[in-house]
N, C-alpha and C. Protein backbone atom coordinates (compact mmCIF):
# COMPACT_ATOMS: atom_id res chain seq x y z
N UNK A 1 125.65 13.42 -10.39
CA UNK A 1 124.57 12.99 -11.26
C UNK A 1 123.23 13.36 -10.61
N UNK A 2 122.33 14.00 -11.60
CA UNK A 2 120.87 14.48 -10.66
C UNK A 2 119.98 13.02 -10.54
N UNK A 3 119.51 12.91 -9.73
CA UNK A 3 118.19 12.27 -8.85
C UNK A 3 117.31 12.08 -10.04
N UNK A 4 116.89 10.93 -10.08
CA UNK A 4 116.12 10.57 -10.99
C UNK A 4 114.41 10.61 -10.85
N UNK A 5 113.91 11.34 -10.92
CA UNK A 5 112.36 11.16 -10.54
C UNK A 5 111.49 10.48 -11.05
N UNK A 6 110.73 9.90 -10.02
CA UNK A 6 109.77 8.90 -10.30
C UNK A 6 108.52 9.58 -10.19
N UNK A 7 108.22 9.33 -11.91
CA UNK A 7 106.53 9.54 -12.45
C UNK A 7 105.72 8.22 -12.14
N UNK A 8 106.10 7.35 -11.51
CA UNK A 8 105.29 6.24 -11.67
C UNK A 8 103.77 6.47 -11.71
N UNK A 9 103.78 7.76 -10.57
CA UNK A 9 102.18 8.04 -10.03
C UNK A 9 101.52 8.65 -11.39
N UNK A 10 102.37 9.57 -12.56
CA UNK A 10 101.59 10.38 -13.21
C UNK A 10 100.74 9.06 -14.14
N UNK A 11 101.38 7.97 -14.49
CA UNK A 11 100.49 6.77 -15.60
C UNK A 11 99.52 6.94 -15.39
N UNK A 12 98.95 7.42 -16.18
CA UNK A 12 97.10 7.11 -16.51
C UNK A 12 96.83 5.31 -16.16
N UNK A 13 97.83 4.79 -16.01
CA UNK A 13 97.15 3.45 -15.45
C UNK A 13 97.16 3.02 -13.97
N UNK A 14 97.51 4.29 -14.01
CA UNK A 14 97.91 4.16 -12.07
C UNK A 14 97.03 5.02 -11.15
N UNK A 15 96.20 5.97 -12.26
CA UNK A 15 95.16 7.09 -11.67
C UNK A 15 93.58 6.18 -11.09
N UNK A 16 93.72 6.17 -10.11
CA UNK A 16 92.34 5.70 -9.63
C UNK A 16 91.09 6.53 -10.08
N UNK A 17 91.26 7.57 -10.48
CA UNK A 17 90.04 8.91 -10.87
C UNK A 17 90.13 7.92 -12.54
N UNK A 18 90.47 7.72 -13.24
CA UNK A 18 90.17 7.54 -14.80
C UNK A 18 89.40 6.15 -14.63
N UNK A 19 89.75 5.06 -14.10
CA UNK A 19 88.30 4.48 -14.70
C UNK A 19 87.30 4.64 -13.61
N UNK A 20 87.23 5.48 -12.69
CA UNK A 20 85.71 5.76 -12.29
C UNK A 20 85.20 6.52 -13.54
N UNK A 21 85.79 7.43 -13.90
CA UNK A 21 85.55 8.25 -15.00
C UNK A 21 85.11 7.72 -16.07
N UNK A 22 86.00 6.75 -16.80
CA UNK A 22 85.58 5.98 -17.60
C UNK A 22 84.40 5.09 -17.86
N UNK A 23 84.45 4.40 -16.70
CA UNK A 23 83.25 3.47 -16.27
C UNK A 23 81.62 4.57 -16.04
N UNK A 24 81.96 5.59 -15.52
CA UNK A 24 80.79 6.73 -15.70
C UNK A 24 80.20 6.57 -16.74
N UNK A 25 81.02 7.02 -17.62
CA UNK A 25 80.55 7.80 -18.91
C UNK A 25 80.09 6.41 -19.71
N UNK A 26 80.81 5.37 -19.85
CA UNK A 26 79.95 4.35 -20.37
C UNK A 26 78.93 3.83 -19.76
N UNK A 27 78.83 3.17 -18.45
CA UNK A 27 77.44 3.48 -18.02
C UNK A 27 76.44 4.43 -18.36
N UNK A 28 76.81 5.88 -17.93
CA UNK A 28 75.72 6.36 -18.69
C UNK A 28 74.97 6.40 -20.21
N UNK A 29 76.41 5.90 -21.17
CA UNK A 29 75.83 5.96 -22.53
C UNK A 29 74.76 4.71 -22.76
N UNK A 30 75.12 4.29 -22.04
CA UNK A 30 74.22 2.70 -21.60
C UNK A 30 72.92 2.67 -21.39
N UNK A 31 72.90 4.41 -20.50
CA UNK A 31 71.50 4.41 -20.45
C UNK A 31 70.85 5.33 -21.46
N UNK A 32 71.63 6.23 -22.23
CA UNK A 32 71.15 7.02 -23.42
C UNK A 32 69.79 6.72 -24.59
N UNK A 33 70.35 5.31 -24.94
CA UNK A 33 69.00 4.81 -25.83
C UNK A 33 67.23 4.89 -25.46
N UNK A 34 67.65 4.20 -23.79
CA UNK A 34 66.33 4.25 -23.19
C UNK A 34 65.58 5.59 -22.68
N UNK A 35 66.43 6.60 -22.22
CA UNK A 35 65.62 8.05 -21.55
C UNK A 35 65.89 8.93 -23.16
N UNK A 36 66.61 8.26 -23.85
CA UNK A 36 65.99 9.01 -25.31
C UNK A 36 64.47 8.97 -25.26
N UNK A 37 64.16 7.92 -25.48
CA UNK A 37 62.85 7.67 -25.57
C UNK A 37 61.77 8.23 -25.19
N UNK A 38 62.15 8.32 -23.62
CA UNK A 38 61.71 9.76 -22.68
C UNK A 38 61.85 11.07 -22.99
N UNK A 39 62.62 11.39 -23.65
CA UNK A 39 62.80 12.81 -23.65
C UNK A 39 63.92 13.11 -22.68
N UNK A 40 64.35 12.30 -21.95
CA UNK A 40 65.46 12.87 -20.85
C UNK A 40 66.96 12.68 -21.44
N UNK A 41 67.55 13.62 -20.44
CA UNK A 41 69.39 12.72 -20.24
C UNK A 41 69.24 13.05 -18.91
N UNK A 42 70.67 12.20 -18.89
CA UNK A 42 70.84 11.12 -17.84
C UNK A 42 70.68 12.11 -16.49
N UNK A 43 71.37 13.07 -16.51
CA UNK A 43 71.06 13.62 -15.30
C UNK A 43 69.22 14.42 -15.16
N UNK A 44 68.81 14.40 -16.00
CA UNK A 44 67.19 14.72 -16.42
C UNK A 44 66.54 13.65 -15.31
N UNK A 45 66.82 12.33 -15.60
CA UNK A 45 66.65 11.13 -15.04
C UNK A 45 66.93 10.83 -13.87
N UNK A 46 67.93 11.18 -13.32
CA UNK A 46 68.23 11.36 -11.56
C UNK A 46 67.42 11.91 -11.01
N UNK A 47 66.98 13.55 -11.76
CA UNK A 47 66.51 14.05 -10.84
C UNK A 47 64.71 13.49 -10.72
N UNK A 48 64.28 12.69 -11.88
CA UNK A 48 62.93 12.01 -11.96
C UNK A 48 62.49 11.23 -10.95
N UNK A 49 64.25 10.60 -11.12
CA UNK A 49 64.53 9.32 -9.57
C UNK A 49 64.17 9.85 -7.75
N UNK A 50 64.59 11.04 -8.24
CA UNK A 50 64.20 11.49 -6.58
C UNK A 50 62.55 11.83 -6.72
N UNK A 51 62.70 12.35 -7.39
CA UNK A 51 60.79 13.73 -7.55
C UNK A 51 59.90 11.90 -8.11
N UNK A 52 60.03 10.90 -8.37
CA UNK A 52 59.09 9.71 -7.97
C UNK A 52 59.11 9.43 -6.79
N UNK A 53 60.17 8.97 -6.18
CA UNK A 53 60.13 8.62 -4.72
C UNK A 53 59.72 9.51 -3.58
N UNK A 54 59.68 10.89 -4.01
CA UNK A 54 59.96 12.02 -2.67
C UNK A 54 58.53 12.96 -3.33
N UNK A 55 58.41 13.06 -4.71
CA UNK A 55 57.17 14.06 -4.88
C UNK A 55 57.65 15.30 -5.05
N UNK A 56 57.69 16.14 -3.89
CA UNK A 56 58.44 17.49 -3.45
C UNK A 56 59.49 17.16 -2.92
N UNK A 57 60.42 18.39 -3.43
CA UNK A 57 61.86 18.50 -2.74
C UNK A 57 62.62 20.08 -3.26
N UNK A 58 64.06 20.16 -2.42
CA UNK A 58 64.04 21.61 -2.49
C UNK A 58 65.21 21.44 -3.36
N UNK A 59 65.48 22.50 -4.16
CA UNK A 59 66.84 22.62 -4.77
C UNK A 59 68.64 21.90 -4.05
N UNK A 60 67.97 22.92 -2.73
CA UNK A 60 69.35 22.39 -1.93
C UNK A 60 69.45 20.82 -1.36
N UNK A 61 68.14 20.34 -1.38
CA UNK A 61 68.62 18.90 -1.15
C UNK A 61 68.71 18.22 -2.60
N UNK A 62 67.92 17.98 -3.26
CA UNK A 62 68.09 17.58 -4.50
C UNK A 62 69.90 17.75 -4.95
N UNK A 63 70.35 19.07 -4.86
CA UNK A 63 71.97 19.62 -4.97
C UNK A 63 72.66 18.03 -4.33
N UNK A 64 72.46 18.12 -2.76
CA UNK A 64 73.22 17.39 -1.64
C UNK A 64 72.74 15.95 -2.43
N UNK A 65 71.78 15.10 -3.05
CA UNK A 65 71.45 14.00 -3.05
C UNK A 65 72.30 13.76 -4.60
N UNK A 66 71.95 14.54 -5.12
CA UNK A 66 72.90 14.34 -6.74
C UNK A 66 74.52 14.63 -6.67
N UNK A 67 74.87 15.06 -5.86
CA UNK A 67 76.32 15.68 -5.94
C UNK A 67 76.81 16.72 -7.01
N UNK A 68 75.81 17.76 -6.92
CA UNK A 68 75.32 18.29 -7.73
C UNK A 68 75.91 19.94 -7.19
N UNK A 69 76.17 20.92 -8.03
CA UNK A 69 75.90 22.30 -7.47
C UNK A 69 74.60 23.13 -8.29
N UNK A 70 74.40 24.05 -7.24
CA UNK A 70 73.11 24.89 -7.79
C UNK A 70 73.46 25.34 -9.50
N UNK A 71 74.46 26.02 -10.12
CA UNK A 71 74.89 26.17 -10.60
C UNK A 71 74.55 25.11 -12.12
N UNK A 72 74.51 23.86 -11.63
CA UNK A 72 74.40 22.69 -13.20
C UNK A 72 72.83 22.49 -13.07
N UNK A 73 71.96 22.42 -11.09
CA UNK A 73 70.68 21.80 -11.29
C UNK A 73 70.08 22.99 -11.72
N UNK A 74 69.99 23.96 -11.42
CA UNK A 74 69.32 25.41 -11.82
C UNK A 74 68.76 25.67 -13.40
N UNK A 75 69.51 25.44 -14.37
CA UNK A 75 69.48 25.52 -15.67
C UNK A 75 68.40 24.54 -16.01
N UNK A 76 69.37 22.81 -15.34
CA UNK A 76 68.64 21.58 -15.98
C UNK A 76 66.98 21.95 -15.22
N UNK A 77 66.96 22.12 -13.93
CA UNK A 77 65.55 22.28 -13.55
C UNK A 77 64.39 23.42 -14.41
N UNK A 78 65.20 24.54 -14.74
CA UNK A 78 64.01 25.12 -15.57
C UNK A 78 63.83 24.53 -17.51
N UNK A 79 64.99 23.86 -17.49
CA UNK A 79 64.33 23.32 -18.72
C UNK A 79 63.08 22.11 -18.01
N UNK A 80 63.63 21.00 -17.26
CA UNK A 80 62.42 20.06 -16.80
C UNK A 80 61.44 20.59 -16.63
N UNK A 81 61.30 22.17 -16.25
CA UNK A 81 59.81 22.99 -15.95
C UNK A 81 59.37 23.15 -17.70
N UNK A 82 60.06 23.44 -18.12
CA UNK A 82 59.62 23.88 -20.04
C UNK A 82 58.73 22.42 -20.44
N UNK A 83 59.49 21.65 -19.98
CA UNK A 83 58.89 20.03 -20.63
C UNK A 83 57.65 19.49 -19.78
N UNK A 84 57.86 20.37 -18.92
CA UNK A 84 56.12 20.31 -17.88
C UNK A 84 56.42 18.78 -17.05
N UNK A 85 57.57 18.94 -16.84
CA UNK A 85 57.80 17.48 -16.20
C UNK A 85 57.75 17.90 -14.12
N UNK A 86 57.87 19.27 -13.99
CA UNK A 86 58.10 19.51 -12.45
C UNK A 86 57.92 21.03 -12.59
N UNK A 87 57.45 21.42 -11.41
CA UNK A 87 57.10 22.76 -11.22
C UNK A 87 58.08 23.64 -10.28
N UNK A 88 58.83 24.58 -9.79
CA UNK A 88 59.28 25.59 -8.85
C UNK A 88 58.56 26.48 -8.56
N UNK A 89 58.46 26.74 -7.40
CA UNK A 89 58.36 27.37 -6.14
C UNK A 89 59.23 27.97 -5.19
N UNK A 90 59.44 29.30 -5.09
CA UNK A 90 59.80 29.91 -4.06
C UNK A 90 59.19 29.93 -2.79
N UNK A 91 59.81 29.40 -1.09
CA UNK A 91 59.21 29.58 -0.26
C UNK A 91 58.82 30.88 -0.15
N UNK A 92 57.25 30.64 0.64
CA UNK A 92 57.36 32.42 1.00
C UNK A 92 57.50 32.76 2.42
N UNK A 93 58.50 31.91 3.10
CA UNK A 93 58.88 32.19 4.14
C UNK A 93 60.17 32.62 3.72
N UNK A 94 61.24 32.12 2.86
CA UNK A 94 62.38 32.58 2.80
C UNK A 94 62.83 32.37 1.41
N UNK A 95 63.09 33.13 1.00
CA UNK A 95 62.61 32.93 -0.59
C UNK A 95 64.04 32.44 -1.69
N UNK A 96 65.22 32.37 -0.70
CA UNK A 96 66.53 31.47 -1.04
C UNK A 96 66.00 30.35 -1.15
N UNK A 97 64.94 29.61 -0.43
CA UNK A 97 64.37 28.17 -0.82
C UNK A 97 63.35 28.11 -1.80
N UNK A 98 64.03 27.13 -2.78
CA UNK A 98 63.14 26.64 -3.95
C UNK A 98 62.75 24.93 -3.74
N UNK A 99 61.42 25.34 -4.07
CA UNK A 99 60.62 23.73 -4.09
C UNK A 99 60.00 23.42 -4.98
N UNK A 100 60.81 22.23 -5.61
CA UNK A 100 60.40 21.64 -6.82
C UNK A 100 59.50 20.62 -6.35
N UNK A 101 58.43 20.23 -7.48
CA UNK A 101 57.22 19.28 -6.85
C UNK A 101 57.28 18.52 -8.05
N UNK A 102 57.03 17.14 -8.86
CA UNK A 102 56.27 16.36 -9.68
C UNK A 102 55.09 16.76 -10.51
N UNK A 103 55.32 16.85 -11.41
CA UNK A 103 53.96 17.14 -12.00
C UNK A 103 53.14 16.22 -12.62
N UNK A 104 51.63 16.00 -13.08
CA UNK A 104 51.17 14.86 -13.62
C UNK A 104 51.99 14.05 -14.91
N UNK A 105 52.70 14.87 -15.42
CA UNK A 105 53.25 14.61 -16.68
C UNK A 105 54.57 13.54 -16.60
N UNK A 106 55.17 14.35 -15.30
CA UNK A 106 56.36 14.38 -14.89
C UNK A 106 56.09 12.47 -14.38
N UNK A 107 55.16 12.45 -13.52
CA UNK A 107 54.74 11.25 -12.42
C UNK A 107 54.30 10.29 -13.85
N UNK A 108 53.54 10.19 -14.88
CA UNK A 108 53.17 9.55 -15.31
C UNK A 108 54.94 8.59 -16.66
N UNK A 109 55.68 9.18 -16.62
CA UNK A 109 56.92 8.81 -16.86
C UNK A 109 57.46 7.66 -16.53
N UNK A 110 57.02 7.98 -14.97
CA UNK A 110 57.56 6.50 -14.03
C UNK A 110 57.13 5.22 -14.51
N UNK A 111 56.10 4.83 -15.35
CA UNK A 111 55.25 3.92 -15.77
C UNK A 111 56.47 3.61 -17.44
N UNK A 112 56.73 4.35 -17.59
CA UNK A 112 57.90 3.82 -19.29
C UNK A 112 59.22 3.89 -18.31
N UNK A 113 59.45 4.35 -17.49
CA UNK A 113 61.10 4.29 -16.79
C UNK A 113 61.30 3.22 -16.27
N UNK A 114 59.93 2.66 -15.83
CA UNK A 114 60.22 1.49 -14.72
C UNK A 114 61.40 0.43 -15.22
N UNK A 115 61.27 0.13 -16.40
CA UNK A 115 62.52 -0.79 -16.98
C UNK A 115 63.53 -1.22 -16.92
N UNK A 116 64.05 0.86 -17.15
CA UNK A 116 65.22 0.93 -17.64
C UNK A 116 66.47 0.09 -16.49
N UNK A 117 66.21 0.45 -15.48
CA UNK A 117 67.22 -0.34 -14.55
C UNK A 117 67.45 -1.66 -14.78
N UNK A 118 66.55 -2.14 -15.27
CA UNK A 118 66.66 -3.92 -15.46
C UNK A 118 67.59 -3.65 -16.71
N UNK A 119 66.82 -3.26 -17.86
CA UNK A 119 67.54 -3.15 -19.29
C UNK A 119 68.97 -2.86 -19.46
N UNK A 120 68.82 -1.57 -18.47
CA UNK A 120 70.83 -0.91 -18.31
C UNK A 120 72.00 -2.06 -17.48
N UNK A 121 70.96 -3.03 -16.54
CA UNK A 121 71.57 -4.01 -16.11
C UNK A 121 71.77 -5.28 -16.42
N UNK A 122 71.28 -5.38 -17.81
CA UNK A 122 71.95 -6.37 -18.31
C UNK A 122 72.82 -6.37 -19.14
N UNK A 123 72.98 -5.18 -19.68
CA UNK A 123 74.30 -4.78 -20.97
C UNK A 123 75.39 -4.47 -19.83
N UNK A 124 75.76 -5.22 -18.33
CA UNK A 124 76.64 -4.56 -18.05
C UNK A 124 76.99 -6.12 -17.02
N UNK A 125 78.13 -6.88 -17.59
CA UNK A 125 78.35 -8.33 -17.13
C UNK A 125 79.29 -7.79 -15.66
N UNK A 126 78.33 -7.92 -14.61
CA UNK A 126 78.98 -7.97 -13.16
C UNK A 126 77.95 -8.73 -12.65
N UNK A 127 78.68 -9.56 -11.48
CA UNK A 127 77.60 -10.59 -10.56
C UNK A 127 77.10 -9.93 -9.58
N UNK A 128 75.97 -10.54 -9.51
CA UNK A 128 75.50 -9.19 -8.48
C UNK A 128 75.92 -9.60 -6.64
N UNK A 129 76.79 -9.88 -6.69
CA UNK A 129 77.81 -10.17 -5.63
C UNK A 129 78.76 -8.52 -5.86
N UNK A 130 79.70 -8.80 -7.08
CA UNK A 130 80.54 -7.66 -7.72
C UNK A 130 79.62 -6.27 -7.70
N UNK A 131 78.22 -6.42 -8.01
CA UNK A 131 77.42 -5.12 -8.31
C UNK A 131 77.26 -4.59 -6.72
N UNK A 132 77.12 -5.60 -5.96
CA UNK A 132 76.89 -5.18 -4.65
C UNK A 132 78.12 -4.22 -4.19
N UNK A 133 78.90 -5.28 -3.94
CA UNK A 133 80.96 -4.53 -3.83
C UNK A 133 80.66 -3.24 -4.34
N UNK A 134 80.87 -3.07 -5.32
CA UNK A 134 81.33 -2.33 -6.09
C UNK A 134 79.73 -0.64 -5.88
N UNK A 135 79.25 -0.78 -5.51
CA UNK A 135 77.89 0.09 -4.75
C UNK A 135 78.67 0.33 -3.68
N UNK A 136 78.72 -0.40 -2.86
CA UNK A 136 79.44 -0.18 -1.36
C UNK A 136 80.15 0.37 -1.91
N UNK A 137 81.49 0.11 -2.60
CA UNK A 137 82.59 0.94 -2.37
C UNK A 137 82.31 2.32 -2.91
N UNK A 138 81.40 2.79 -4.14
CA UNK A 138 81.66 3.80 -4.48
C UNK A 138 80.88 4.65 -3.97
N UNK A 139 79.83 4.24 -2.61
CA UNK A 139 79.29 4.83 -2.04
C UNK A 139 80.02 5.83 -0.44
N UNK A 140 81.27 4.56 -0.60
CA UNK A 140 82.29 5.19 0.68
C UNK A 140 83.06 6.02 0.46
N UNK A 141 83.40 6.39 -0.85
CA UNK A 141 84.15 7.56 -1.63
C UNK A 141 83.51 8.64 -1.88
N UNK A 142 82.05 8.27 -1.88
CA UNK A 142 81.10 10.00 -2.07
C UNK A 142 81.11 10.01 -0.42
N UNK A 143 80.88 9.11 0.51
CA UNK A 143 80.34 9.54 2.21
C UNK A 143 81.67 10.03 2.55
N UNK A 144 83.23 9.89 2.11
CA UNK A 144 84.08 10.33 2.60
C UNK A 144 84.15 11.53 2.11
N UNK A 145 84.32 11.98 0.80
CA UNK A 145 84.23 13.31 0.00
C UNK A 145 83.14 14.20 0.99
N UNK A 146 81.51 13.99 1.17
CA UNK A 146 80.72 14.31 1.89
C UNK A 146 81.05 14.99 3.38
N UNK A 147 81.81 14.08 4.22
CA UNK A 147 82.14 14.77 5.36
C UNK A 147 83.63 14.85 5.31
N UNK A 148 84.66 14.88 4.05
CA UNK A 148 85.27 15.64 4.66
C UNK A 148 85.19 17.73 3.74
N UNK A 149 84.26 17.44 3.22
CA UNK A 149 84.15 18.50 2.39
C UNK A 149 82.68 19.82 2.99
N UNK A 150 82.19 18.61 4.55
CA UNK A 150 81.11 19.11 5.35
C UNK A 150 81.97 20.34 6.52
């Protein structure tokens, strides 16, 4: 009689990747209503998140801080240049480096965004005990991915 194999692992209820996945994508639709408003999506909005806090920054870190490849920010960054929200720059020391900067348009945003974090955090019932956890942990799954993929 042949050996019976165990799919237990294939259940979609047993895949640890589907509700990060899941939980993604509704979070983000979560935040859809509000950077409508803006003019952004969601990843539009990440990269706002860095270029408020930082001002200038280069493609390749922006890449490393989003988990991002050149490849998806490249496109989204020259539309954000169309919408006059951030400017590029080629170094002219080495001209593989691109430096994106904030623009007035771009900076004055931060003043209608400020919200949204509160707003997106209340359509989403976790204690912020659980919100904490749950940061930590999914922050130890990108730092492990990170160095072992360094």
């Amino acid at each position: 009689m042949a050996k019976k194999e165990n799919y237990d692992a294939l259940k979609l209820e047993n895949q640890l990747c589907f509700p990060l996945y899941a939980a993604s994508r509704e979070i983000t639709k979560k935040y859809t209503p509000f950077l409508k408003k803006l003019g952004l999506t969601y990843t539009q909005y990440v990269v706002m998140l860095v270029l408020w806090d930082e001002k200038t920054t280069t493609v390749g870190s922006l890449c490393k801080k989003l988990y991002l490849d050149t490849g998806t920010l490249s496109p989204l960054v020259k539309t954000m240049e169309k919408k006059e929200l951030l400017t590029r720059k080629r170094s002219e020391n080495d001209e593989r480096k691109v430096y994106i900067t904030i623009t007035k348009k771009g900076e004055a945003l931060k003043e209608k965004a400020k919200d949204i974090p509160y707003s997106v955090g209340s359509c989403i019932s976790l204690s912020p005990e659980d919100a904490s956890n749950l940061y930590r942990i999914l922050y130890s799954i990108l730092d492990t991915d990170v160095e072992e993929n360094s």
